[in-house]
Protein backbone atom coordinates (compact mmCIF):
# COMPACT_ATOMS: atom_id res chain seq x y z
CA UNK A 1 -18.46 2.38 -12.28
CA UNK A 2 -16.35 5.17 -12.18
CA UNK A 3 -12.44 4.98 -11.77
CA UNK A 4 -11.50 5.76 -8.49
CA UNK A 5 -8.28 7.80 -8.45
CA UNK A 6 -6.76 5.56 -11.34
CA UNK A 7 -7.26 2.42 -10.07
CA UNK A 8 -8.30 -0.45 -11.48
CA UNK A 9 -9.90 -1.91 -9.45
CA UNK A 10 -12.90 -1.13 -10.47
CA UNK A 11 -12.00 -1.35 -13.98
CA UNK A 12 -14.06 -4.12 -16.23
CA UNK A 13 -11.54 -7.44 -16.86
CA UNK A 14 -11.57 -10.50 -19.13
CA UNK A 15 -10.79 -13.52 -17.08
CA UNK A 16 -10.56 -16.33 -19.38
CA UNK A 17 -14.25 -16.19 -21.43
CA UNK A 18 -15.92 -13.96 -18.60
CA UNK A 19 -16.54 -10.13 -19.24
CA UNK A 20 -15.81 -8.94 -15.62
CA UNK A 21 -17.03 -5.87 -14.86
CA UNK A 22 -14.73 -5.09 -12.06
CA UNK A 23 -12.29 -6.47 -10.35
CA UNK A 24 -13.36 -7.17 -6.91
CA UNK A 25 -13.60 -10.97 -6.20
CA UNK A 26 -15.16 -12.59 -3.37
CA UNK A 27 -13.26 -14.77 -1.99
CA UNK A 28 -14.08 -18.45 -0.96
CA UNK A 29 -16.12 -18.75 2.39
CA UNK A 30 -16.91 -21.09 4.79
CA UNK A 31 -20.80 -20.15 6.11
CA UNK A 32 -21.53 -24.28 7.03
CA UNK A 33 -25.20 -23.49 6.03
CA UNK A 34 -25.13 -27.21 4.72
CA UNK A 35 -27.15 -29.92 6.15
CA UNK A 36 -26.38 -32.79 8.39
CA UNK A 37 -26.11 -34.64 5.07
CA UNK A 38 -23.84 -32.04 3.87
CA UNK A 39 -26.29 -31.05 1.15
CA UNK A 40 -26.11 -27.51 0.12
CA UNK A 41 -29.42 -25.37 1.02
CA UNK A 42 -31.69 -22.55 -0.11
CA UNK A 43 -30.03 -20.61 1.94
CA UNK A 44 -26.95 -20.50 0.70
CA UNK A 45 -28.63 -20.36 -3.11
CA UNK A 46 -30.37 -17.28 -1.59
CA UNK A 47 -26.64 -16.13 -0.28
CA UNK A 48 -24.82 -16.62 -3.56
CA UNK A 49 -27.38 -14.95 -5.24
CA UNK A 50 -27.39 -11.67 -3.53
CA UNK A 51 -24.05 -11.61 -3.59
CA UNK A 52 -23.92 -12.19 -7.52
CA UNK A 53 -26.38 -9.56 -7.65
CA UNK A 54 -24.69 -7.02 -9.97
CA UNK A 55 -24.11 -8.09 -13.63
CA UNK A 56 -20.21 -9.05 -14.21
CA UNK A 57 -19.46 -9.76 -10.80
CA UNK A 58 -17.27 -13.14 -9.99
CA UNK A 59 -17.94 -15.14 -6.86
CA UNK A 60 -15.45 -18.11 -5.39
CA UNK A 61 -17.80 -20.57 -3.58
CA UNK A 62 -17.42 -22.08 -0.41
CA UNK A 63 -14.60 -24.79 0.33
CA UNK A 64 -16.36 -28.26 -0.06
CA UNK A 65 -15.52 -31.62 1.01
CA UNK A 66 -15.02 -34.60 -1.90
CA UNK A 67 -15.90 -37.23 0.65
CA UNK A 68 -17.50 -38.65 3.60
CA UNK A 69 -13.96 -39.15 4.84
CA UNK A 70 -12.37 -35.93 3.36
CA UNK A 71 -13.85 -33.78 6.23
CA UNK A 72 -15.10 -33.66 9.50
CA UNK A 73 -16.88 -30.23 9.41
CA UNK A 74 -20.65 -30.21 10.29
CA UNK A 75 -22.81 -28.65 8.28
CA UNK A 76 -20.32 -28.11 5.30
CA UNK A 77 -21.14 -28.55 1.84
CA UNK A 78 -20.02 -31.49 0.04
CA UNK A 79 -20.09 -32.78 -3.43
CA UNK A 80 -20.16 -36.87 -2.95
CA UNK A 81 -23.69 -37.42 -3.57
CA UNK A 82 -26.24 -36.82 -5.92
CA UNK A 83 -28.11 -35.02 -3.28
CA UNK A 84 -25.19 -32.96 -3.30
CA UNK A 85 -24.64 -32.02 -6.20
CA UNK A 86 -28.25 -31.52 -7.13
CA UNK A 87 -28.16 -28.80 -4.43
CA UNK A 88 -24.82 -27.39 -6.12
CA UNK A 89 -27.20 -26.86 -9.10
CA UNK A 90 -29.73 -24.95 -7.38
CA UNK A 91 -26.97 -22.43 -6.11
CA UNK A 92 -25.14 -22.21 -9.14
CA UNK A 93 -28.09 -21.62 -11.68
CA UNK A 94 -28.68 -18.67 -12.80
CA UNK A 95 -32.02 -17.58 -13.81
């Protein structure tokens, strides 16, 4: 990308062992595209993904709850179970 007016922002950036290629983050969400079960979806795979579209790009996910007891928010994603994190998998795979 080109610099905009000397910023950096979009700049490319090393963060730890990632090549960034800018420096635009999103930021952690909160969609509750979960199920009842708290188990993350296809949906929110298909989410991430578009979001991670372009090469370089770094992506916060979602806040998600440790426990069973630890929330209280329908349809947000957890990461108890092995359901869970079986569906953490699917969105954080990349192909």
């Amino acid at each position: 990308m080109a610099d905009k007016g000397g910023s950096k922002l979009f700049q490319p950036v090393r963060v730890g062992n990632m090549q960034l290629s800018h420096r635009v983050v999103m930021a952690p969400l909160t969609r509750l595209r979960a199920t009842d079960g708290h188990v993350p979806t296809p949906m929110m795979a298909d989410m991430y993904a578009q979001r991670a579209n372009p090469p370089g790009t770094l992506l916060i996910s979602e806040a998600t709850l440790i426990s069973a007891q630890g929330g209280g928010i329908d349809n947000a994603p957890g990461i108890w179970s092995e359901e869970q994190v079986e569906g953490w998998k699917k969105v954080c795979q990349s192909d």
